[in-house]
N, C-alpha and C. Protein backbone atom coordinates (compact mmCIF):
# COMPACT_ATOMS: atom_id res chain seq x y z
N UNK A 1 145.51 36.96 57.16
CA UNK A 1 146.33 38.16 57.07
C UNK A 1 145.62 39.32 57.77
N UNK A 2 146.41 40.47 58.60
CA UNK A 2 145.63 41.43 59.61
C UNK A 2 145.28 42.50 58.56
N UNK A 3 145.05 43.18 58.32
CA UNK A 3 144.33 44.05 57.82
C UNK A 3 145.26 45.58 58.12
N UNK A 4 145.77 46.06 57.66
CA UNK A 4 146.67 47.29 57.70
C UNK A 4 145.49 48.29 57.52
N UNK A 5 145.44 49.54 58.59
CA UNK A 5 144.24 50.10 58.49
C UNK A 5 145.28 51.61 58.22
N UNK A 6 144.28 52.82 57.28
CA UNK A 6 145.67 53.60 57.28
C UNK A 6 145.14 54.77 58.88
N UNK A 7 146.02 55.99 59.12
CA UNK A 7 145.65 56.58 60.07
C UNK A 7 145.33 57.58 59.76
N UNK A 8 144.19 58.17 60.51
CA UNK A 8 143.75 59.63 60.31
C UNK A 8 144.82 60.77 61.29
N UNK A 9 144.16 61.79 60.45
CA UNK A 9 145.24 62.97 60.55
C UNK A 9 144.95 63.71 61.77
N UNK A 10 145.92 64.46 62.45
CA UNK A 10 145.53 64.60 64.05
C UNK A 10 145.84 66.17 64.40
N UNK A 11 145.32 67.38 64.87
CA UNK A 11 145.73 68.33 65.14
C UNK A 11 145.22 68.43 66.15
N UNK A 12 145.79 69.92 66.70
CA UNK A 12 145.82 70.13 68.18
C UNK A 12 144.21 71.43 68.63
N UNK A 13 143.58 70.89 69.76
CA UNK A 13 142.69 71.16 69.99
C UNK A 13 142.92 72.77 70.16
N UNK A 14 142.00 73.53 69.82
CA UNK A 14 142.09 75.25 69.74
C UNK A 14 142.08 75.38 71.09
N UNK A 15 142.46 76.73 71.67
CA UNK A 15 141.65 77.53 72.84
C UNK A 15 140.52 77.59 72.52
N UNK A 16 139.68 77.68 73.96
CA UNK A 16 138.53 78.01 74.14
C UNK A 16 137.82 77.08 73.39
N UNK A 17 138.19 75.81 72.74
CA UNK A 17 136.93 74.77 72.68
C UNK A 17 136.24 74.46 73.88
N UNK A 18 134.87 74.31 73.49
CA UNK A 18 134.06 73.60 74.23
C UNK A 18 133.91 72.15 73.87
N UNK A 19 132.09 71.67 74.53
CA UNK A 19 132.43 70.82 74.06
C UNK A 19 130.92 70.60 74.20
N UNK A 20 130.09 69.36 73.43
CA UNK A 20 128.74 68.91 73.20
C UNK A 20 127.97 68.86 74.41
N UNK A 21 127.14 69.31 74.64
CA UNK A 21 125.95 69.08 76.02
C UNK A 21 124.91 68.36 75.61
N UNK A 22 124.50 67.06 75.92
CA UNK A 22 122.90 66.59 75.63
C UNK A 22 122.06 67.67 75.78
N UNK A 23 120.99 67.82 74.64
CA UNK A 23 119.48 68.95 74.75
C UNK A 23 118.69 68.48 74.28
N UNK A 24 117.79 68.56 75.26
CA UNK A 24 116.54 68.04 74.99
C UNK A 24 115.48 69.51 74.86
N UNK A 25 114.72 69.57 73.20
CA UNK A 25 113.71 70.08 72.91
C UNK A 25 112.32 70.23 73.67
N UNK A 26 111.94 70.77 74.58
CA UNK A 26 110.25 70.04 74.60
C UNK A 26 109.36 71.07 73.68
N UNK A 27 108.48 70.90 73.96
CA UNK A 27 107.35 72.07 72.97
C UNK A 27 107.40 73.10 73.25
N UNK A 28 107.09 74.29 72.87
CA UNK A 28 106.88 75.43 73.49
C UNK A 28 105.78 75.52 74.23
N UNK A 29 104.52 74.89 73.24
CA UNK A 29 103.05 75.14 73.65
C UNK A 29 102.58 73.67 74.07
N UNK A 30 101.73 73.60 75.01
CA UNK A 30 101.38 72.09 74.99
C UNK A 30 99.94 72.74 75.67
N UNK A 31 99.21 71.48 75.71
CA UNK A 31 97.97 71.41 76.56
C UNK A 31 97.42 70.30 77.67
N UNK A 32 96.79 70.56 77.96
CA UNK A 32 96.23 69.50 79.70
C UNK A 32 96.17 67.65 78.73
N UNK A 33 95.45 68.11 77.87
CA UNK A 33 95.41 66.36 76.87
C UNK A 33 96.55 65.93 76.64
N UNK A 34 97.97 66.84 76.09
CA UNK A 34 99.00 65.91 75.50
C UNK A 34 99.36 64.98 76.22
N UNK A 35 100.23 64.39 75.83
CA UNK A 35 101.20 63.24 76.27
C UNK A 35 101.93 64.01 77.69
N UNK A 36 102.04 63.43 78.51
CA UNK A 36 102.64 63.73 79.78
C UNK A 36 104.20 64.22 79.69
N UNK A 37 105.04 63.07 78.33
CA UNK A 37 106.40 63.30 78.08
C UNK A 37 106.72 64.26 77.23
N UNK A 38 105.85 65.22 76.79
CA UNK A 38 106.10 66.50 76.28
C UNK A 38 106.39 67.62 77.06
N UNK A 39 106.30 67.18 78.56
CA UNK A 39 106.85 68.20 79.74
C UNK A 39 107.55 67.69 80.89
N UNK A 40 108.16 66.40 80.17
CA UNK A 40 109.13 65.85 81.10
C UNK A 40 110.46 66.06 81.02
N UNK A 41 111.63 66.53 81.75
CA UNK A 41 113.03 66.72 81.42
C UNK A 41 112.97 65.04 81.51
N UNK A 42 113.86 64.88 80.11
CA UNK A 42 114.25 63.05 80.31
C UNK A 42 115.77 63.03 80.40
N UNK A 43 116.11 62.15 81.19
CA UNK A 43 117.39 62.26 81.76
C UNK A 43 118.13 61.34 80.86
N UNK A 44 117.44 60.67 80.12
CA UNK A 44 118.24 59.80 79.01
C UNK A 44 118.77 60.95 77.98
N UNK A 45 117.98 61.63 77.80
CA UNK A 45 118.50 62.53 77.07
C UNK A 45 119.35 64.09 77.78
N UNK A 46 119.12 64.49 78.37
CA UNK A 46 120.05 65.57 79.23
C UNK A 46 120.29 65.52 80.62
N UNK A 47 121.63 66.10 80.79
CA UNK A 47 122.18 65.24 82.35
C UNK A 47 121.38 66.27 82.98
N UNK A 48 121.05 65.60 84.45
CA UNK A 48 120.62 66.13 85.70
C UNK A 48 122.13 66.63 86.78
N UNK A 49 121.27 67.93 86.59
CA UNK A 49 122.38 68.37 87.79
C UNK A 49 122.48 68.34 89.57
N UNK A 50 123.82 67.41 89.49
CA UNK A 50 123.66 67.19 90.70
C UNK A 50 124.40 67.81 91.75
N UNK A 51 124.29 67.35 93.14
CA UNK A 51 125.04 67.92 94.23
C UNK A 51 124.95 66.88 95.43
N UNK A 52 126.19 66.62 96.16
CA UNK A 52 126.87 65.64 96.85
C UNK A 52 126.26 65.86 97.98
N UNK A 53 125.36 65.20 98.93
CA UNK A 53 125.08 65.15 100.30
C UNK A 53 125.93 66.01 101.34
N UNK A 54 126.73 65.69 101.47
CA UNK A 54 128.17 66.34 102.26
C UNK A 54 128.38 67.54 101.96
N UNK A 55 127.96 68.49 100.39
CA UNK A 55 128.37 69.26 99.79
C UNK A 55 127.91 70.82 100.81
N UNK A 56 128.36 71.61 100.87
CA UNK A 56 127.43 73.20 101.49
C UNK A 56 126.45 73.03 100.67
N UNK A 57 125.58 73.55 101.80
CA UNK A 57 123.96 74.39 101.19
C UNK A 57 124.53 75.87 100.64
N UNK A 58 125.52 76.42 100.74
CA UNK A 58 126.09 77.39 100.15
C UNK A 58 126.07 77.20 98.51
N UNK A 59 127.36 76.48 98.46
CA UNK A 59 128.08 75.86 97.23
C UNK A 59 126.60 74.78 96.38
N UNK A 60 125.59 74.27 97.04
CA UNK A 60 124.86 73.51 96.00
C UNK A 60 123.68 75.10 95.53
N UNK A 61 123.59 76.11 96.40
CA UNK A 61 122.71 76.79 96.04
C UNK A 61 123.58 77.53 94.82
N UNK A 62 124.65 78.14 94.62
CA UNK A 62 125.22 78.27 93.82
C UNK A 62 125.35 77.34 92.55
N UNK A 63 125.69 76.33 92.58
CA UNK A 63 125.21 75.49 91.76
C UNK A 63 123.76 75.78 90.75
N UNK A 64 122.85 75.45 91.54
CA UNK A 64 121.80 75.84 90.98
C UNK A 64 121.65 77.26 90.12
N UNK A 65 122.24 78.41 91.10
CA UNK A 65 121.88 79.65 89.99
C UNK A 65 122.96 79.67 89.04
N UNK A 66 124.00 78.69 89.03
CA UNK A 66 124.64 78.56 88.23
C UNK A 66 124.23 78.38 86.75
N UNK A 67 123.67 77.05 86.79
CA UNK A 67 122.87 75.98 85.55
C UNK A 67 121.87 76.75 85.31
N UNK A 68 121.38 77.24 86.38
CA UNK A 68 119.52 77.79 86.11
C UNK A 68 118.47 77.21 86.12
N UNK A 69 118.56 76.01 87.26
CA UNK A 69 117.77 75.47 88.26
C UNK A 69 117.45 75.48 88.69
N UNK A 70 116.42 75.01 89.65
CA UNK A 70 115.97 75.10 90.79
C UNK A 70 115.57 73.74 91.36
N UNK A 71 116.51 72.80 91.36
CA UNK A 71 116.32 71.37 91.72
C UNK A 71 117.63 70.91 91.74
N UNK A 72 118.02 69.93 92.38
CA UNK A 72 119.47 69.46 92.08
C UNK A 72 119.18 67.87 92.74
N UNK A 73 119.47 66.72 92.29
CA UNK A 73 119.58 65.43 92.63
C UNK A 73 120.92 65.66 93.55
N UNK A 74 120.05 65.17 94.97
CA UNK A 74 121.68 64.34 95.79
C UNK A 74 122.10 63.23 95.51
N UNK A 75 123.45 62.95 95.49
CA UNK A 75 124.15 61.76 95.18
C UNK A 75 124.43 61.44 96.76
N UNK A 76 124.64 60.12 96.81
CA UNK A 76 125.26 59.87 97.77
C UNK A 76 127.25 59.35 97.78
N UNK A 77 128.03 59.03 98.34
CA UNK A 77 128.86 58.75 97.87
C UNK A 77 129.52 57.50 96.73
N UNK A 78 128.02 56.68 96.65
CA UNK A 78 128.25 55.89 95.83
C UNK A 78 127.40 56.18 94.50
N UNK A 79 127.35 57.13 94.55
CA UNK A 79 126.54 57.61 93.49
C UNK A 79 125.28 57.42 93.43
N UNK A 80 124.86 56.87 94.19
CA UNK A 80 122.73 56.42 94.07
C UNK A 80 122.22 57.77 94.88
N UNK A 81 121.16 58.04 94.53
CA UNK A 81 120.29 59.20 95.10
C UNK A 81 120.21 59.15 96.34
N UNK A 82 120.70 59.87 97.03
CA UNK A 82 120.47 60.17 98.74
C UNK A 82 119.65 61.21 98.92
N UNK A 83 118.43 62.26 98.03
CA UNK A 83 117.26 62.90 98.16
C UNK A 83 117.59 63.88 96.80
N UNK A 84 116.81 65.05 97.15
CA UNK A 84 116.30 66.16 96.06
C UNK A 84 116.85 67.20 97.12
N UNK A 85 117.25 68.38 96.25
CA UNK A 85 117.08 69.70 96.88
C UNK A 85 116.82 70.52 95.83
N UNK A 86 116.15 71.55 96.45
CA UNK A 86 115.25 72.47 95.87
C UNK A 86 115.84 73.51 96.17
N UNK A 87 115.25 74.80 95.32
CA UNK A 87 115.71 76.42 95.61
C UNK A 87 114.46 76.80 96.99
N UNK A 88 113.42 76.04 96.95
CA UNK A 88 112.71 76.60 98.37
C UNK A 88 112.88 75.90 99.35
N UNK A 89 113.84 75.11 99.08
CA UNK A 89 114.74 74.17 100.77
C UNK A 89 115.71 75.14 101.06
N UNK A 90 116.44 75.76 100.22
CA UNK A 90 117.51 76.00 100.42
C UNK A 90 117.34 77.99 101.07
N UNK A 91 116.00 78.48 100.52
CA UNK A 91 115.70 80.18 100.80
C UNK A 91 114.02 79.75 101.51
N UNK A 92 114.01 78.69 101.50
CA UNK A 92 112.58 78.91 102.95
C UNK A 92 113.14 78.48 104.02
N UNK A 93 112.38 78.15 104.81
CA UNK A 93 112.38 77.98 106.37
C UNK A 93 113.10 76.80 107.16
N UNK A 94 113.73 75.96 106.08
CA UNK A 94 114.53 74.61 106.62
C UNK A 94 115.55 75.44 107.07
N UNK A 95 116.43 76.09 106.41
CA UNK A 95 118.01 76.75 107.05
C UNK A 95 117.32 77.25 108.58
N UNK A 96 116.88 77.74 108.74
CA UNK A 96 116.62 78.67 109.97
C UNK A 96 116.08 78.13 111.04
N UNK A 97 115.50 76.43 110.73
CA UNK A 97 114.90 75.75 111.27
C UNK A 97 116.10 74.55 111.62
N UNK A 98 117.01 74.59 111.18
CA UNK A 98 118.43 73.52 111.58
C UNK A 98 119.30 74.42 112.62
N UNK A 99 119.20 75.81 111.92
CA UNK A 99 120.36 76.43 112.80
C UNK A 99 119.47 76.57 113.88
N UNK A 100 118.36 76.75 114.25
CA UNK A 100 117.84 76.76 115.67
C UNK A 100 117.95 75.34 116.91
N UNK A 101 117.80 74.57 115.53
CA UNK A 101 118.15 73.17 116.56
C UNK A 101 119.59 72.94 116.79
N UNK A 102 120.31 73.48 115.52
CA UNK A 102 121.75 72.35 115.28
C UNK A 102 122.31 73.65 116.46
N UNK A 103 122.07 74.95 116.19
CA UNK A 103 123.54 76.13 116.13
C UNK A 103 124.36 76.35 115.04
N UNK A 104 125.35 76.83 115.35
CA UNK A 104 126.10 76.98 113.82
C UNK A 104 125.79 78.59 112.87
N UNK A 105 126.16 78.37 112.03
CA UNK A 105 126.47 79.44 111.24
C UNK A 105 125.31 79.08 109.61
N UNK A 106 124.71 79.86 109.32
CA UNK A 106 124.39 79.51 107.54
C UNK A 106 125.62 78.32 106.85
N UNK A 107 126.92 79.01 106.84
CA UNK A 107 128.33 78.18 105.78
C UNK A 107 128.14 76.92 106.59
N UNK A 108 127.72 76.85 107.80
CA UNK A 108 127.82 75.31 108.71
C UNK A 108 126.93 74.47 108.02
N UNK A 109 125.63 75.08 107.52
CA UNK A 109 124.90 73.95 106.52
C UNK A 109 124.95 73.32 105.76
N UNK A 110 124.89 71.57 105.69
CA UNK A 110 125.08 71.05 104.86
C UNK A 110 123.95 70.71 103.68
N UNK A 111 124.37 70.23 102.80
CA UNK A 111 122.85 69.90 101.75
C UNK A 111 121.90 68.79 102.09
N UNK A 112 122.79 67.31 103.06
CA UNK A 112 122.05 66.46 103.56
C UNK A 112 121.15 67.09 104.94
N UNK A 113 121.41 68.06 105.72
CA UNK A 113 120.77 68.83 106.76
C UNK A 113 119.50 69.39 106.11
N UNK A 114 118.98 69.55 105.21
CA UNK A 114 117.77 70.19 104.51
C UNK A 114 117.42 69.93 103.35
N UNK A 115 117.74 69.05 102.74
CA UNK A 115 117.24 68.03 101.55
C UNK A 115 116.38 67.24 101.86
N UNK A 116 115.35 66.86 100.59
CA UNK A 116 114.13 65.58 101.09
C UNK A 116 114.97 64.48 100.87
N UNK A 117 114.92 63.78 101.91
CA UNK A 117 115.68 62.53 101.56
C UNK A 117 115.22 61.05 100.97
N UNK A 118 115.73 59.91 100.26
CA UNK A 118 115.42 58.93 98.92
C UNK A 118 114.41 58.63 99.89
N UNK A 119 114.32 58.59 101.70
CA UNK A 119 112.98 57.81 102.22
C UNK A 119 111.77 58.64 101.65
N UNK A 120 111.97 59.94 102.22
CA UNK A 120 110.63 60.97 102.13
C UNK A 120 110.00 60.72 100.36
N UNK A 121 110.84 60.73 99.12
CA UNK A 121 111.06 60.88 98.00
C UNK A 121 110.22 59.76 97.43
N UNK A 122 109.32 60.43 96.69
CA UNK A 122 107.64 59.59 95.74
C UNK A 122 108.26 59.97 94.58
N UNK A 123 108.09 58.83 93.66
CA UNK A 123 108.39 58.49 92.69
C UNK A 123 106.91 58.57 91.54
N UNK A 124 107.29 58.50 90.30
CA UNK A 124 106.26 58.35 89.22
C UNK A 124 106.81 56.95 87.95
N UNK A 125 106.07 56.05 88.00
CA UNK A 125 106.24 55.14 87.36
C UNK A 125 106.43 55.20 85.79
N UNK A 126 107.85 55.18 84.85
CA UNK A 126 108.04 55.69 83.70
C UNK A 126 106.35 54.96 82.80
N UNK A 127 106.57 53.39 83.34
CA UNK A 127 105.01 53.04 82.31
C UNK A 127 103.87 53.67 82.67
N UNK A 128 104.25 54.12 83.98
CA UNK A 128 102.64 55.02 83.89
C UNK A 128 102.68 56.31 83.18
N UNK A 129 103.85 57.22 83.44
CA UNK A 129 103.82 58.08 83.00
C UNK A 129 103.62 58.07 81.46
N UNK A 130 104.04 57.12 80.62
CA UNK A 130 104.48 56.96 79.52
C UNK A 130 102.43 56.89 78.17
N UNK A 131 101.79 57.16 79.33
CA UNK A 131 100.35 56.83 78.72
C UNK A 131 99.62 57.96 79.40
N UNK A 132 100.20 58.76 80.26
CA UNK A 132 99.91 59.75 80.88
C UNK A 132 99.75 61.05 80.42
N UNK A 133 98.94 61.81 80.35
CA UNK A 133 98.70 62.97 79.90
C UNK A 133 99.14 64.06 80.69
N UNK A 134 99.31 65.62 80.07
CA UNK A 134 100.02 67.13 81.27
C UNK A 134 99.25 66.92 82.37
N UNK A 135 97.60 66.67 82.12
CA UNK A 135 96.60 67.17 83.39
C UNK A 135 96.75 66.34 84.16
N UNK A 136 97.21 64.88 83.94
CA UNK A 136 97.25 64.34 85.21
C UNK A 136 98.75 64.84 86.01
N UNK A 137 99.54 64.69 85.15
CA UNK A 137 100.66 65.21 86.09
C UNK A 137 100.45 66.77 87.08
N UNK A 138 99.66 67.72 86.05
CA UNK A 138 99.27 68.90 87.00
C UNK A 138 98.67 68.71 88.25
N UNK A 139 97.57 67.82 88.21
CA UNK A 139 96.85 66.86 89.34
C UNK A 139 97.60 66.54 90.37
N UNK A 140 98.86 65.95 89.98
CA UNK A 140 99.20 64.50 90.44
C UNK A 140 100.08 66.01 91.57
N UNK A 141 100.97 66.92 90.84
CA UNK A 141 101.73 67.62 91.39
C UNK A 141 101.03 68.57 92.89
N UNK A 142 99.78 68.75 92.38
CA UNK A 142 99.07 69.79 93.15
C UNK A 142 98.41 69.07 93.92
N UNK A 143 98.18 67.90 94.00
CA UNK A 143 98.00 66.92 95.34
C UNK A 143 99.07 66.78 96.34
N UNK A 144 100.32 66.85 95.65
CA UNK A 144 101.26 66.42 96.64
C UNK A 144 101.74 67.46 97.26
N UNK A 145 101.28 68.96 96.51
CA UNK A 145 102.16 69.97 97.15
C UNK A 145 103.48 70.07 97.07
N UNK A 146 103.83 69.64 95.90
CA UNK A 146 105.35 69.65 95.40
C UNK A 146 105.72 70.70 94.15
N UNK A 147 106.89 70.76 93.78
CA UNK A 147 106.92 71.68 92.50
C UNK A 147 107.48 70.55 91.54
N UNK A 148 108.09 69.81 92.01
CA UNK A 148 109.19 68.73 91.32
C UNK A 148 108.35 66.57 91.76
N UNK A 149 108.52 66.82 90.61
CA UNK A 149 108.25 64.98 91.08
C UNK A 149 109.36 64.15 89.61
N UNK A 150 109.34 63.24 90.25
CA UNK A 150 110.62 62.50 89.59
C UNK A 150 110.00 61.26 89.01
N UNK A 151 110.60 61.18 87.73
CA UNK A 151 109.70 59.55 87.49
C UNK A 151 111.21 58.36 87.09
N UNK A 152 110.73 57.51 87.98
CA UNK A 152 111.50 56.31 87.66
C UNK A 152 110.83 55.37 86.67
N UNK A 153 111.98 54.30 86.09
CA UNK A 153 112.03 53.31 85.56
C UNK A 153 112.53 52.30 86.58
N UNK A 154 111.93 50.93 86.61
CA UNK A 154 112.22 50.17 87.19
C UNK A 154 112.40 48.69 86.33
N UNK A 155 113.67 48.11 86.61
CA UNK A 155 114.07 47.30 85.91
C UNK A 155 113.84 46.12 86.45
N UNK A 156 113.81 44.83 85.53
CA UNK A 156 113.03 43.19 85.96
C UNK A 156 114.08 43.04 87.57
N UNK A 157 115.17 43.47 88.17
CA UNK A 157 115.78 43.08 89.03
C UNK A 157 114.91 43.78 90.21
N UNK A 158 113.95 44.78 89.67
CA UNK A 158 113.21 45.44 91.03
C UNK A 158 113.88 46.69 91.00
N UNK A 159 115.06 47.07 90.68
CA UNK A 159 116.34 47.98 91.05
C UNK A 159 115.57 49.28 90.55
N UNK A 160 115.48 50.87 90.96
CA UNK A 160 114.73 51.65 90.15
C UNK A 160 115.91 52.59 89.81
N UNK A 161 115.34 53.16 88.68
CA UNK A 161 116.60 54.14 88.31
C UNK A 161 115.96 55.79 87.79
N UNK A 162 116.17 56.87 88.10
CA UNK A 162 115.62 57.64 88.18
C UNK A 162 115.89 58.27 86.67
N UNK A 163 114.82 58.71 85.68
CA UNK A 163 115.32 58.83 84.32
C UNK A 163 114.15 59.95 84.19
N UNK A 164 113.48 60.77 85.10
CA UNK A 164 112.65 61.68 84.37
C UNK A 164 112.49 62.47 85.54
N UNK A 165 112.18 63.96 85.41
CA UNK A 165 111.68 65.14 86.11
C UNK A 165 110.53 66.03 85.47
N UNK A 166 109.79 66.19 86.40
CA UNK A 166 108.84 67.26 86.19
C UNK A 166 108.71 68.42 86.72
N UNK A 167 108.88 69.88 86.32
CA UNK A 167 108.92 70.54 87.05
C UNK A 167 107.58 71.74 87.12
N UNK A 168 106.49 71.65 88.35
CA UNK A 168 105.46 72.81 87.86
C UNK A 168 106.06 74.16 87.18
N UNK A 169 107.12 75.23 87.44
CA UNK A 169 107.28 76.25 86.72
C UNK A 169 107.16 76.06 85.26
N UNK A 170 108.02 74.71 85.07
CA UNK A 170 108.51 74.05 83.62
C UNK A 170 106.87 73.85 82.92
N UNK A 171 106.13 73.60 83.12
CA UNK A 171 104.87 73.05 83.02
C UNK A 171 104.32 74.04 82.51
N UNK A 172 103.99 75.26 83.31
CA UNK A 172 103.15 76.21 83.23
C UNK A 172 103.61 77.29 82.30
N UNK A 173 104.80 76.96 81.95
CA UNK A 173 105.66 77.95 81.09
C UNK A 173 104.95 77.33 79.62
N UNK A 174 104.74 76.01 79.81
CA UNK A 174 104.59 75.45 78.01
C UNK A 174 102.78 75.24 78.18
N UNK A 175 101.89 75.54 79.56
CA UNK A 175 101.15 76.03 79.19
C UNK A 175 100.85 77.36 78.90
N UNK A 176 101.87 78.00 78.71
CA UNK A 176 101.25 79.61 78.04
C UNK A 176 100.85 80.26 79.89
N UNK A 177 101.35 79.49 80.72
CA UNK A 177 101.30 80.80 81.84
C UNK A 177 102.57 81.67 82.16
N UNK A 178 102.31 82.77 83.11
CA UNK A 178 102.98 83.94 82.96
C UNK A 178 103.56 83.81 84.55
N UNK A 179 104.96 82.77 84.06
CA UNK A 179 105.16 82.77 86.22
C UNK A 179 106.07 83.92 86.20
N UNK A 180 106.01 84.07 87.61
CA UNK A 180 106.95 85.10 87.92
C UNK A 180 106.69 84.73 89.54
N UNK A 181 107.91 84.79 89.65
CA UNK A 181 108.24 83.95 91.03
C UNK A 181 108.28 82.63 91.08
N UNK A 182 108.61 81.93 92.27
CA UNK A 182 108.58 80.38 91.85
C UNK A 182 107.43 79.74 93.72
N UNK A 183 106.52 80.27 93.55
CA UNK A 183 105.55 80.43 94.90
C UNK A 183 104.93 79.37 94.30
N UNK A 184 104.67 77.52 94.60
CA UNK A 184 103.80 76.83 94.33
C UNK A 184 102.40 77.53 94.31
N UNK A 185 101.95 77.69 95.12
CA UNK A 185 100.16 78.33 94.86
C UNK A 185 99.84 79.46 93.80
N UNK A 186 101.39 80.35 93.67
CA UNK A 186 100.92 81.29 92.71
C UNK A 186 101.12 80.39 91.33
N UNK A 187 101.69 79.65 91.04
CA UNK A 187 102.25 78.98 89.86
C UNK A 187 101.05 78.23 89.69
N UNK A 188 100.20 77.32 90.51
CA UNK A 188 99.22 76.61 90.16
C UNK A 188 97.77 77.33 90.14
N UNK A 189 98.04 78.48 90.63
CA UNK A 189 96.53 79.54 90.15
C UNK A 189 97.16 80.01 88.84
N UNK A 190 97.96 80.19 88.46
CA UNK A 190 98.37 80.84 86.73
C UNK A 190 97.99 79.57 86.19
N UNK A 191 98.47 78.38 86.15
CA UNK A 191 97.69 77.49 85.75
C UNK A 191 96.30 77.23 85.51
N UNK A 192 95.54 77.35 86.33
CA UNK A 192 94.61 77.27 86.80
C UNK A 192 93.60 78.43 85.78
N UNK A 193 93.98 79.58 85.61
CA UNK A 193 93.71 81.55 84.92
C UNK A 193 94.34 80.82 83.35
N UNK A 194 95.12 80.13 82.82
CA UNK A 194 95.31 79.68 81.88
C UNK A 194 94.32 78.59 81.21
N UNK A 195 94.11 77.78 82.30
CA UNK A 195 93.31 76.59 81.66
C UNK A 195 91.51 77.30 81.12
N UNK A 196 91.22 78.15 82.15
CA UNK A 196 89.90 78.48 82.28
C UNK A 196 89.82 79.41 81.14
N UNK A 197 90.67 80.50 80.74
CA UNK A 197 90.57 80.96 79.43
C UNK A 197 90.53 79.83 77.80
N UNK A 198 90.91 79.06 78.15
CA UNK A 198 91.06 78.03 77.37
C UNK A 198 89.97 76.98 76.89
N UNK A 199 89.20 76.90 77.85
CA UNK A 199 87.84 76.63 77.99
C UNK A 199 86.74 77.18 77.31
């Protein structure tokens, strides 16, 4: 015999509902010893904001001051990562450095024209990261001369899937430094004026 289930009661959605966003907590305060994933955005837990290859360098920079970013994952049209763009790809010297080669106009720029693309794009291994402490990632960042590094998971098929971000501003904020601006060298000397008081 089927089972007669009874029905719940149904009303109509208000104006102006919203609606749930994944958030992810990290610490306020952390130090060079903790765990590495106490200053990782994890993407299992809150979406990454993205922007379409094809899309304007206009419209993705907007984007960004939209959310309140300064990073945005390219998609490609099938949805897999076709690079990173950044707020200092998009207001340093790449725009000015395409329109000299390409011609064109600023609105003529696209986001794949000045994005790092999935070739250029170094990865961080989730099991490594996952035993990894802040200082190495501070290390790891200020070797590469990056602000952003991305950590993948890679699954038994080989296939990698991108599930974590690091960002130096993000970093230096939960070490108790005082950024202002988003200038890699000034961000990693506040670092740097933080750790040594600490000492």
């Amino acid at each position: 015999m089927i089972r007669e289930f009874e029905t719940l009661t149904t009303s109509r959605l208000k104006t102006g509902s919203s609606f749930v966003r994944p958030v992810q907590t990290l610490p306020e305060h952390v130090a060079l010893s903790d765990s590495a994933l106490s200053v990782m955005t994890d993407l299992r837990k809150v979406s990454v904001v993205v922007a379409r290859s094809n899309a304007s360098m206009d419209s993705a920079n907007a984007k960004m001051i939209r959310y309140g970013v300064r990073m945005l994952l390219v998609l490609d049209s099938n949805d897999q990562v076709a690079g990173l763009l950044t707020a200092s790809d998009v207001l340093g010297e790449k725009p000015m450095r395409f329109l000299q080669n390409m011609g064109g106009t600023h609105a003529d720029i696209m986001v794949r024209d000045i994005m790092t693309t999935q070739r250029e794009l170094e990865i961080l291994k989730l099991d490594e990261v996952q035993k990894a402490e802040v200082g190495q990632i501070v290390a790891t960042l200020k070797k590469s001369g990056r602000q952003h590094a991305l950590v993948a998971a890679e699954g038994a098929d080989g296939k990698q899937t991108v599930c974590g971000i690091f960002s130096i501003t993000q970093i230096a904020r939960q070490l108790g430094a005082q950024v202002q601006g988003f200038q890699l060298a000034h961000t990693l000397s506040q670092i740097d004026e933080v750790v040594s008081r600490g000492q």
